[in-house]
C-alpha atoms as a PDB file:
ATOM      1  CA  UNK A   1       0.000   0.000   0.000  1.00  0.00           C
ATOM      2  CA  UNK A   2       3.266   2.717   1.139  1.00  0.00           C
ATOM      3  CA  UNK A   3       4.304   1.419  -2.535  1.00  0.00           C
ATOM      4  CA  UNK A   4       1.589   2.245  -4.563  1.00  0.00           C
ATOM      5  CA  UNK A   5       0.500   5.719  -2.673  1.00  0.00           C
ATOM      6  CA  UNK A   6       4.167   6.835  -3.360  1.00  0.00           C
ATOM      7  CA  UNK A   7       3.608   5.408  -7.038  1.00  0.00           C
ATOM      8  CA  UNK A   8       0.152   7.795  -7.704  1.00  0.00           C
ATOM      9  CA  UNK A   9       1.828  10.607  -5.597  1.00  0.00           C
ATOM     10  CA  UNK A  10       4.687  10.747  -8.305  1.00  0.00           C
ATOM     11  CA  UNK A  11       2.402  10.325 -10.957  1.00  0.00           C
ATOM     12  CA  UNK A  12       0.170  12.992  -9.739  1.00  0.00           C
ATOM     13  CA  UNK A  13       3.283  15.263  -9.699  1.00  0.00           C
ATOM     14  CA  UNK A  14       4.306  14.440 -13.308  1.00  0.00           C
ATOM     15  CA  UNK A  15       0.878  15.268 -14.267  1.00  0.00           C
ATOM     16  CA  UNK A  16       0.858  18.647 -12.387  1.00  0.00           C
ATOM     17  CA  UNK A  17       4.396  19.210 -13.998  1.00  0.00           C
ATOM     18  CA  UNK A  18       2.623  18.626 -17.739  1.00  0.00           C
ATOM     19  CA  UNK A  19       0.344  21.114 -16.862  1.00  0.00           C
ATOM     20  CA  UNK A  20       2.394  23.698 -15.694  1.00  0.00           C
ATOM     21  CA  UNK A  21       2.654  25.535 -18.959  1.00  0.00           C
ATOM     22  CA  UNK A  22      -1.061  26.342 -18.028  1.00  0.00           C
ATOM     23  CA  UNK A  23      -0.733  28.271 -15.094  1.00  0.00           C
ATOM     24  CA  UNK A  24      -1.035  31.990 -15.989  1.00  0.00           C
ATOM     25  CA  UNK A  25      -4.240  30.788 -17.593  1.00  0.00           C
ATOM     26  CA  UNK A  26      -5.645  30.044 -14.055  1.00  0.00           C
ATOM     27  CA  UNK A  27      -4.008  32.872 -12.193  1.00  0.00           C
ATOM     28  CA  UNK A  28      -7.403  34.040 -10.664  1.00  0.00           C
ATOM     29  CA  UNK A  29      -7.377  30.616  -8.382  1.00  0.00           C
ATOM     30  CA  UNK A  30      -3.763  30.916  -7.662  1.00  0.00           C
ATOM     31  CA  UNK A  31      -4.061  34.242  -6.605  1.00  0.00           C
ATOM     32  CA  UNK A  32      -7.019  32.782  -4.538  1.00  0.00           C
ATOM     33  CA  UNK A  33      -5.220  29.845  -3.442  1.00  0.00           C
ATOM     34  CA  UNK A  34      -2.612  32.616  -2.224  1.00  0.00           C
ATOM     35  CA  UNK A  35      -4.960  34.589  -0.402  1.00  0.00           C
ATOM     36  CA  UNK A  36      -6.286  31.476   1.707  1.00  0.00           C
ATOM     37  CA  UNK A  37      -2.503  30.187   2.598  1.00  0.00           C
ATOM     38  CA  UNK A  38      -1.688  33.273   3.895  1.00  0.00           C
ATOM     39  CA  UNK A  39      -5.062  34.544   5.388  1.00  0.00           C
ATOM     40  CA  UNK A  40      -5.250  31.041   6.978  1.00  0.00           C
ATOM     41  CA  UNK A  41      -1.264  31.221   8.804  1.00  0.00           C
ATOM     42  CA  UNK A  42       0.126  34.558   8.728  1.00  0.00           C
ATOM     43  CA  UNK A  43      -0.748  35.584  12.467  1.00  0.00           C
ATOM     44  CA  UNK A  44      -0.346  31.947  13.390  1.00  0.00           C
ATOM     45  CA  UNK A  45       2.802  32.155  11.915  1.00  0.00           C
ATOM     46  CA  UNK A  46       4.488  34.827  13.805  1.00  0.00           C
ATOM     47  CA  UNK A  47       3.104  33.795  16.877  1.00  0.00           C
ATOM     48  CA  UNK A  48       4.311  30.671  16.911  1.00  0.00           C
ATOM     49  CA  UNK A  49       8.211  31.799  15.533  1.00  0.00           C
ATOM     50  CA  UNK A  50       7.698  34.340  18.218  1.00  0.00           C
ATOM     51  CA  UNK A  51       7.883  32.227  20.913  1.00  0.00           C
ATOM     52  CA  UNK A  52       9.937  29.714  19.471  1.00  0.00           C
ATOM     53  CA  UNK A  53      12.376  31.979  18.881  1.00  0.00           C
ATOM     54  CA  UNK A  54      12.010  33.295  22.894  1.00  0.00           C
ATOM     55  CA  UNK A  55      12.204  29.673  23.854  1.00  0.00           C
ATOM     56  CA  UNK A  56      15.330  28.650  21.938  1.00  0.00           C
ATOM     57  CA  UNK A  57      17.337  31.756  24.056  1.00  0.00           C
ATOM     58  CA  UNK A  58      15.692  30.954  26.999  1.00  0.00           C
ATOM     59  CA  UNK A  59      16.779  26.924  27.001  1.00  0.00           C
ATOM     60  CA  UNK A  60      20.615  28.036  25.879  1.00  0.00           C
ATOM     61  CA  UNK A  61      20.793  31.337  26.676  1.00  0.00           C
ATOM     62  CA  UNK A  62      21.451  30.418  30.929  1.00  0.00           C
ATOM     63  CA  UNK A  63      23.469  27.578  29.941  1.00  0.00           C
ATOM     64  CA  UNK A  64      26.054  29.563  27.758  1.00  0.00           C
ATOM     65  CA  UNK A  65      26.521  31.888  30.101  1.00  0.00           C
ATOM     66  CA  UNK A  66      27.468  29.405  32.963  1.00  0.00           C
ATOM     67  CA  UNK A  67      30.171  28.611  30.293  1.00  0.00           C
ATOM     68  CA  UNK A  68      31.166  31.952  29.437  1.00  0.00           C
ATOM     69  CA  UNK A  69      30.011  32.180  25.761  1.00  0.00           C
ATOM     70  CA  UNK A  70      26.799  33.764  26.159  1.00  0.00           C
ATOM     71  CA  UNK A  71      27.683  36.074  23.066  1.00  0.00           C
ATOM     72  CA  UNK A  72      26.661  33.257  21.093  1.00  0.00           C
ATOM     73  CA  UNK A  73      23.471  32.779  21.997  1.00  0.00           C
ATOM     74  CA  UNK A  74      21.941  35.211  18.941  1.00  0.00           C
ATOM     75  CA  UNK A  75      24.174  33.195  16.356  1.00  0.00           C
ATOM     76  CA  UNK A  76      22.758  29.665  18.086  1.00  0.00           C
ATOM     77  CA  UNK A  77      19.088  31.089  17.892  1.00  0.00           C
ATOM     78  CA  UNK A  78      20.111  32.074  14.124  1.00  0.00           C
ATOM     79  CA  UNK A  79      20.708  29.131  12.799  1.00  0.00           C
ATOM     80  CA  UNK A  80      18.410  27.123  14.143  1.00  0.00           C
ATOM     81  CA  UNK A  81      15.417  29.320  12.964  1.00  0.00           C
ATOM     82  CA  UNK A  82      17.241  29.619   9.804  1.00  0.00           C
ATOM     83  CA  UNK A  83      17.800  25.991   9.076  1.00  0.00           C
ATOM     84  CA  UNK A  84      15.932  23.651  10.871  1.00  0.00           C
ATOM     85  CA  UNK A  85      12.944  24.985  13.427  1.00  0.00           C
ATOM     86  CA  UNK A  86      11.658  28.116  10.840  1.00  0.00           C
ATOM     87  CA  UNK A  87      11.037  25.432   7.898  1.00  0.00           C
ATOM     88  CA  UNK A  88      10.023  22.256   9.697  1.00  0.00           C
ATOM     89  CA  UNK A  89       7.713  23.954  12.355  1.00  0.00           C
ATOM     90  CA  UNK A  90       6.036  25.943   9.373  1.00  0.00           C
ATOM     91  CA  UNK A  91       5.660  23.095   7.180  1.00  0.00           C
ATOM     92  CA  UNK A  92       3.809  20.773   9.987  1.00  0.00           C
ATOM     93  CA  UNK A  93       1.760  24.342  10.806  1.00  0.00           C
ATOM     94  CA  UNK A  94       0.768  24.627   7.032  1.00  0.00           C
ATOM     95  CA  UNK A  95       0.259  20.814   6.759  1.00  0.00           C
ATOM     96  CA  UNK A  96      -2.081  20.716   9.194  1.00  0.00           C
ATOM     97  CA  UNK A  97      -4.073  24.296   8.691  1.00  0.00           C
ATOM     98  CA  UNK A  98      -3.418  24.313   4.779  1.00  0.00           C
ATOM     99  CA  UNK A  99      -2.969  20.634   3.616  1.00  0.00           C
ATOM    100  CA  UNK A 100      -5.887  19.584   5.663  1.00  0.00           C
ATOM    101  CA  UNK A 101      -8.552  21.929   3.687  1.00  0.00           C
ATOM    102  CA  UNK A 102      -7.068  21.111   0.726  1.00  0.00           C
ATOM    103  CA  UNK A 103      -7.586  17.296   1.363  1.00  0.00           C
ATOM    104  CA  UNK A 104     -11.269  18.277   2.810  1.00  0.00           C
ATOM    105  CA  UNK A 105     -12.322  20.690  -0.358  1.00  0.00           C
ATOM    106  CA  UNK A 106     -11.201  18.050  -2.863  1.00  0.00           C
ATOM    107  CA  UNK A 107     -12.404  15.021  -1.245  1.00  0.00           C
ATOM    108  CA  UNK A 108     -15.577  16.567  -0.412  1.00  0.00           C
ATOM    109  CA  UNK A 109     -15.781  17.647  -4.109  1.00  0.00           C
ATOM    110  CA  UNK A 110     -15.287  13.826  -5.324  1.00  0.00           C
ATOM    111  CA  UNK A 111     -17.962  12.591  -2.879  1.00  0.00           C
ATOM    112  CA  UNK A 112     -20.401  15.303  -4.474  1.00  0.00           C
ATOM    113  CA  UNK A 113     -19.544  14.000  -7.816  1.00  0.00           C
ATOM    114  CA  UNK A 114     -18.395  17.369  -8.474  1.00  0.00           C
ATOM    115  CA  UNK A 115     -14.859  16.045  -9.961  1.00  0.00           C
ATOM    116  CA  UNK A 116     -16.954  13.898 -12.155  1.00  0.00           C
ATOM    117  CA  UNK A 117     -18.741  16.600 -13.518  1.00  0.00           C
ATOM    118  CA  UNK A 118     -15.536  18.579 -14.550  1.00  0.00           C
ATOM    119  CA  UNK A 119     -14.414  15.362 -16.207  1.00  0.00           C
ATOM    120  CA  UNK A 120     -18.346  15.693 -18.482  1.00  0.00           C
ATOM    121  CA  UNK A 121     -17.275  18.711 -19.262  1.00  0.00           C
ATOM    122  CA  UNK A 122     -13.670  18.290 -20.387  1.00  0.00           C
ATOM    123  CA  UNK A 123     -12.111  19.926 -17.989  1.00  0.00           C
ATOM    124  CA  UNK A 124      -8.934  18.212 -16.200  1.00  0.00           C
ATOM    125  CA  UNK A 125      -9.212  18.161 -12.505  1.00  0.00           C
ATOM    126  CA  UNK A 126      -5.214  18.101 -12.322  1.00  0.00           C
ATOM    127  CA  UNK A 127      -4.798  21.070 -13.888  1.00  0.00           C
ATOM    128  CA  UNK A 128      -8.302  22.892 -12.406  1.00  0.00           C
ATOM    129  CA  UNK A 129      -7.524  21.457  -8.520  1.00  0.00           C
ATOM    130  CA  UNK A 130      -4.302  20.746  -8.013  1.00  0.00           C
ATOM    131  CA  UNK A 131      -1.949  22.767 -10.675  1.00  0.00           C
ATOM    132  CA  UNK A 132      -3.434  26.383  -8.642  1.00  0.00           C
ATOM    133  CA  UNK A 133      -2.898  25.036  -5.331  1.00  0.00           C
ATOM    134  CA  UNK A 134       0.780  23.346  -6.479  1.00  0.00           C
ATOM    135  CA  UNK A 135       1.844  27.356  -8.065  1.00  0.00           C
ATOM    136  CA  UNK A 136       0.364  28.911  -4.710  1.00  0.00           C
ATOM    137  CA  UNK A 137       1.699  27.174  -2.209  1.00  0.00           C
ATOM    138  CA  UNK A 138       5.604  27.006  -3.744  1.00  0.00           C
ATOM    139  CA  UNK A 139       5.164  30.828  -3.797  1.00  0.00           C
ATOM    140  CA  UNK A 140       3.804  31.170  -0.360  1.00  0.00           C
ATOM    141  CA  UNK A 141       5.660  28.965   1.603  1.00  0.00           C
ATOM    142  CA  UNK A 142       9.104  29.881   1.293  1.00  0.00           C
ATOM    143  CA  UNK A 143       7.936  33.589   1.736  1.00  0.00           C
ATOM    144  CA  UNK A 144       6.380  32.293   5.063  1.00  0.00           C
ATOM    145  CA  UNK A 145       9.948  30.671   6.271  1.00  0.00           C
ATOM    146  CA  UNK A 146      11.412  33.904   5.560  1.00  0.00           C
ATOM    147  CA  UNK A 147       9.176  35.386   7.539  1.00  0.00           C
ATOM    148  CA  UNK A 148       8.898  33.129  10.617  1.00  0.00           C
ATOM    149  CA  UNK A 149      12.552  33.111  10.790  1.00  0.00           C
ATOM    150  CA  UNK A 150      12.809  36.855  10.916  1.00  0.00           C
ATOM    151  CA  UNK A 151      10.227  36.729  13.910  1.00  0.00           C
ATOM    152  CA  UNK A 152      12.134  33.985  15.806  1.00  0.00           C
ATOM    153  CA  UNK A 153      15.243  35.677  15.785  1.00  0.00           C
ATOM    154  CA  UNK A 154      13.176  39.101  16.949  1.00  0.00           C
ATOM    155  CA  UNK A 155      11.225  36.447  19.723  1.00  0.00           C
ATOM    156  CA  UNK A 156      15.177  35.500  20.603  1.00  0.00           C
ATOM    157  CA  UNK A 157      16.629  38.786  20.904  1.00  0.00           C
ATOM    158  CA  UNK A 158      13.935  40.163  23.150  1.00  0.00           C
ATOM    159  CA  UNK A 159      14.592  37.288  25.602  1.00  0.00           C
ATOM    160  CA  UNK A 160      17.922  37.586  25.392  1.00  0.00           C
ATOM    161  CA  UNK A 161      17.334  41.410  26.590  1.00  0.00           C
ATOM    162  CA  UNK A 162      15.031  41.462  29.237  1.00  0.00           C
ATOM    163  CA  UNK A 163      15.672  38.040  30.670  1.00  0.00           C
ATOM    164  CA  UNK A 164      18.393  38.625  33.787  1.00  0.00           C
ATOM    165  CA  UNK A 165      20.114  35.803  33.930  1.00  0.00           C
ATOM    166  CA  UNK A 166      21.286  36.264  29.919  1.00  0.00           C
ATOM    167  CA  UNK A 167      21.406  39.765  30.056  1.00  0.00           C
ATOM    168  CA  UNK A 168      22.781  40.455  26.466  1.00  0.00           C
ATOM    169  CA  UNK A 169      22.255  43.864  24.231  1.00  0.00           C
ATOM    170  CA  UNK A 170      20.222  43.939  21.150  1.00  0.00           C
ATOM    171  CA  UNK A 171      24.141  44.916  19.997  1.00  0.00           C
ATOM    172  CA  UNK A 172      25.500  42.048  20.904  1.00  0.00           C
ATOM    173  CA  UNK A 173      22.848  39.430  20.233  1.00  0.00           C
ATOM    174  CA  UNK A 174      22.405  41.207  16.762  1.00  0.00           C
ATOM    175  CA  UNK A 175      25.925  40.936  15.795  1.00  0.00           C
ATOM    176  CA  UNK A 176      26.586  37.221  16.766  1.00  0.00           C
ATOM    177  CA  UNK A 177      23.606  36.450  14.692  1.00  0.00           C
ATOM    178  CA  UNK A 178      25.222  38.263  11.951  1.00  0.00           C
ATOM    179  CA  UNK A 179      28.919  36.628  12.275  1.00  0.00           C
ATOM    180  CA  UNK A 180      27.062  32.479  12.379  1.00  0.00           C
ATOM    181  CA  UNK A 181      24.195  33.089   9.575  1.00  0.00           C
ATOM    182  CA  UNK A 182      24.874  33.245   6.157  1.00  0.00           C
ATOM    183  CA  UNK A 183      23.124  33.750   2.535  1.00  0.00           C
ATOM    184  CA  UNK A 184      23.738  29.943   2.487  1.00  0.00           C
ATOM    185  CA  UNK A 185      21.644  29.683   5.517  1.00  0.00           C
ATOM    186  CA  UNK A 186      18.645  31.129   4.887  1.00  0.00           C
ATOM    187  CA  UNK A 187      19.161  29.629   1.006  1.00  0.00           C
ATOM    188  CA  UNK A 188      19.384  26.362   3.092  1.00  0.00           C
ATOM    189  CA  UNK A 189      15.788  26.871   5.346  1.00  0.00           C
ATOM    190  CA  UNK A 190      14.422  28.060   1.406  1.00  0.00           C
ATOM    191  CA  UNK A 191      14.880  25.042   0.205  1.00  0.00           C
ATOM    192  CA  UNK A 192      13.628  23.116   2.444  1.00  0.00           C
ATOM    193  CA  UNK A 193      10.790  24.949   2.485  1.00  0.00           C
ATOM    194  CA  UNK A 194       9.780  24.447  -1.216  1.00  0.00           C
ATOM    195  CA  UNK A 195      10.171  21.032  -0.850  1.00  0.00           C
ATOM    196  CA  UNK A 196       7.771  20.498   2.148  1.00  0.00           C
ATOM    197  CA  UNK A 197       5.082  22.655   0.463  1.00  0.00           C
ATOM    198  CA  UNK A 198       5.289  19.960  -2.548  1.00  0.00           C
ATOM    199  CA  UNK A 199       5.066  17.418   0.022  1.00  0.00           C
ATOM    200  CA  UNK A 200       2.007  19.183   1.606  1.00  0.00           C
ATOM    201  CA  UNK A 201       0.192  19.696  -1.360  1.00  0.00           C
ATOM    202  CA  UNK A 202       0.968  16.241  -3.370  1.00  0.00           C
ATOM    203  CA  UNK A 203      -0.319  14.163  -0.398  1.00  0.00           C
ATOM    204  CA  UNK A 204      -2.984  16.396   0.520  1.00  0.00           C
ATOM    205  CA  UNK A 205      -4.205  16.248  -3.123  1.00  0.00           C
ATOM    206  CA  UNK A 206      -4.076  12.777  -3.323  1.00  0.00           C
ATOM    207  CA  UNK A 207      -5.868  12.019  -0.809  1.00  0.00           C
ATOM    208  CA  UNK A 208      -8.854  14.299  -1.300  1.00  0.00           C
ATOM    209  CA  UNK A 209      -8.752  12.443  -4.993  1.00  0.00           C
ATOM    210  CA  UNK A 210      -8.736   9.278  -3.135  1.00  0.00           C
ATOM    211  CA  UNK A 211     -11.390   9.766  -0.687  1.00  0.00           C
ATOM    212  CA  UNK A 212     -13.930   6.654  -0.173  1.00  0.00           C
ATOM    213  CA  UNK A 213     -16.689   5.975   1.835  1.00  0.00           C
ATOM    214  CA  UNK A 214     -18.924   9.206   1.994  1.00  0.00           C
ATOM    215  CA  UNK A 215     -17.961  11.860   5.132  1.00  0.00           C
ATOM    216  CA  UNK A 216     -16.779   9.820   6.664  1.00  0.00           C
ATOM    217  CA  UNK A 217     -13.979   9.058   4.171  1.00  0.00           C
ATOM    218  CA  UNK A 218     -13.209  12.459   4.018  1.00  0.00           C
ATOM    219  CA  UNK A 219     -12.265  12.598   7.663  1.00  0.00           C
ATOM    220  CA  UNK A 220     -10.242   9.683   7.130  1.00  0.00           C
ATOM    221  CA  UNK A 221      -8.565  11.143   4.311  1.00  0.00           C
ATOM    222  CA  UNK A 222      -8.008  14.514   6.161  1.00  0.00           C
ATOM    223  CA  UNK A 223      -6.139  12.644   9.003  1.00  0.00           C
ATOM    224  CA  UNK A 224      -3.930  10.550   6.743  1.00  0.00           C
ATOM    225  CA  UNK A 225      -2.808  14.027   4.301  1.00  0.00           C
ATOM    226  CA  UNK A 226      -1.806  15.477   7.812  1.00  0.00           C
ATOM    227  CA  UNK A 227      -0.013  12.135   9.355  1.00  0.00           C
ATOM    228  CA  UNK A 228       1.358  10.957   6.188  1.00  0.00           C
ATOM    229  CA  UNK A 229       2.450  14.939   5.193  1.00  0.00           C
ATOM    230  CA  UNK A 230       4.390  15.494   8.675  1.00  0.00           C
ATOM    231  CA  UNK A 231       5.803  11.651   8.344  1.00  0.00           C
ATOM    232  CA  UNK A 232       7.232  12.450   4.985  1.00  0.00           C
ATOM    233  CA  UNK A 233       8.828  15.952   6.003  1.00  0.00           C
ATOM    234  CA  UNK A 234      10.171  14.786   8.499  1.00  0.00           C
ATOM    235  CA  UNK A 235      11.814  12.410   6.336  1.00  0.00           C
ATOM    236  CA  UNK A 236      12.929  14.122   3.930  1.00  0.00           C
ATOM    237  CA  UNK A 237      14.242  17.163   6.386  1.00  0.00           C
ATOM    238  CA  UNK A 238      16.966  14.467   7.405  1.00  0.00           C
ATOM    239  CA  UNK A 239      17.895  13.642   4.196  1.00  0.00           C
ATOM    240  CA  UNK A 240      17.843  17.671   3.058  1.00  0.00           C
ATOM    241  CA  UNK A 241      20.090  17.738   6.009  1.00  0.00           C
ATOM    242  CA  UNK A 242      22.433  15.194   4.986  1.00  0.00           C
ATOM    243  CA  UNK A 243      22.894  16.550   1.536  1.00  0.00           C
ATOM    244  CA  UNK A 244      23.002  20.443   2.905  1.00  0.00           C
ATOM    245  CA  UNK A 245      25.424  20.207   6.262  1.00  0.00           C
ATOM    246  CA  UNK A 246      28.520  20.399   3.927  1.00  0.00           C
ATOM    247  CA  UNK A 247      27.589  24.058   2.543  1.00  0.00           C
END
């Protein structure tokens, strides 16, 4: 069964890669598609880097200053916002906000036998459901990254300030971050990030196209596009990892 879902998830992205040359035709839904990604997580978004960020310098910040290198507490929040916590955390955010509507709309569609009536009238549901959502969410998620990881390292430094027992300047945490994270760093969290929202939107896709068994099947297939979506990132963040730690 792990066989053939990874067989139709590949052909479903082959597909959506044919139909790519259509895209600008259906820019109205992508810019729609757009709209609901980032309606649906922006606020969630920054909260949640917010305090991540805050957390990260709370955990180390105490502990590097026992041993003297507190200074490097902005770089250590840095990178790990940059390459690691900003892409995975917002990929399992959008999987289970974004990827989870997606897998409802679609499935709910099929069970309405409205899927079956673009198919009467000649219209491809790869290229009318899944191409807009595919353009829209490679578009939005990076941008979203970017985003959380300029929050975290904002949720870091103000921790960093007013907690006593760090006690570093905005000056200081500011300039270690600058000296540990690169262009290559945030290129590194990018990527990532692309890759997750193809995860996110493949499997959710598929399983909304897959969906059996009335509403309740669509429940079901909700729950596996957000199990099997973080089990694959997860997945593939260690083998992103692999490939990336030598830049």
């Amino acid at each position: 069964m792990f066989y053939k879902d990874i067989g139709e998830l590949l052909v479903l992205f082959w597909k959506t890669l044919q139909e790519l040359p259509q895209a600008w035709r259906h820019r109205r839904k992508i810019f729609e598609q757009l709209f609901e990604i980032g309606n649906a997580s922006l606020f969630m978004v920054g909260l949640l880097s917010l305090f991540i960020g805050g957390v990260l310098a709370l955990q180390t910040g105490p502990v590097f200053k026992d041993r003297g290198v507190v200074s490097f507490v902005g770089g250590m929040v840095g990178l790990a916002m940059a390459k690691e916590l900003g892409p995975v955390m917002m990929a399992i955010l959008i999987a289970g906000r974004v990827g989870s509507a997606m897998a409802a709309e679609i499935g709910s569609m099929l069970i309405f036998q409205e899927i079956d009536a673009l198919k009467t009238m000649n219209i491809n549901p790869v290229r009318f459901l899944v191409l807009p959502r595919f353009v829209a969410i490679a578009i939005a998620m990076p941008c979203l990254v970017v985003l959380a990881t300029l929050v975290g390292w904002m949720g870091g430094a103000i921790v960093s300030v007013a907690n006593s027992e760090i006690a570093l300047t905005f000056d200081g945490y500011f300039n270690s971050l600058k000296d540990m994270v690169g262009p290559l760093d945030m290129l590194n969290g990018s990527i990532k990030s692309l890759v997750f929202s193809q995860i996110i939107v493949f499997v959710s896709c598929h399983q909304g196209l897959n969906t059996r068994g009335g509403p309740r099947g669509v429940g079901r297939s909700v729950t596996k596009a957000v199990v099997n979506s973080i089990i694959l990132i997860l997945i593939a963040d260690y083998f992103l990892t692999r490939i990336m730690i030598k830049w």
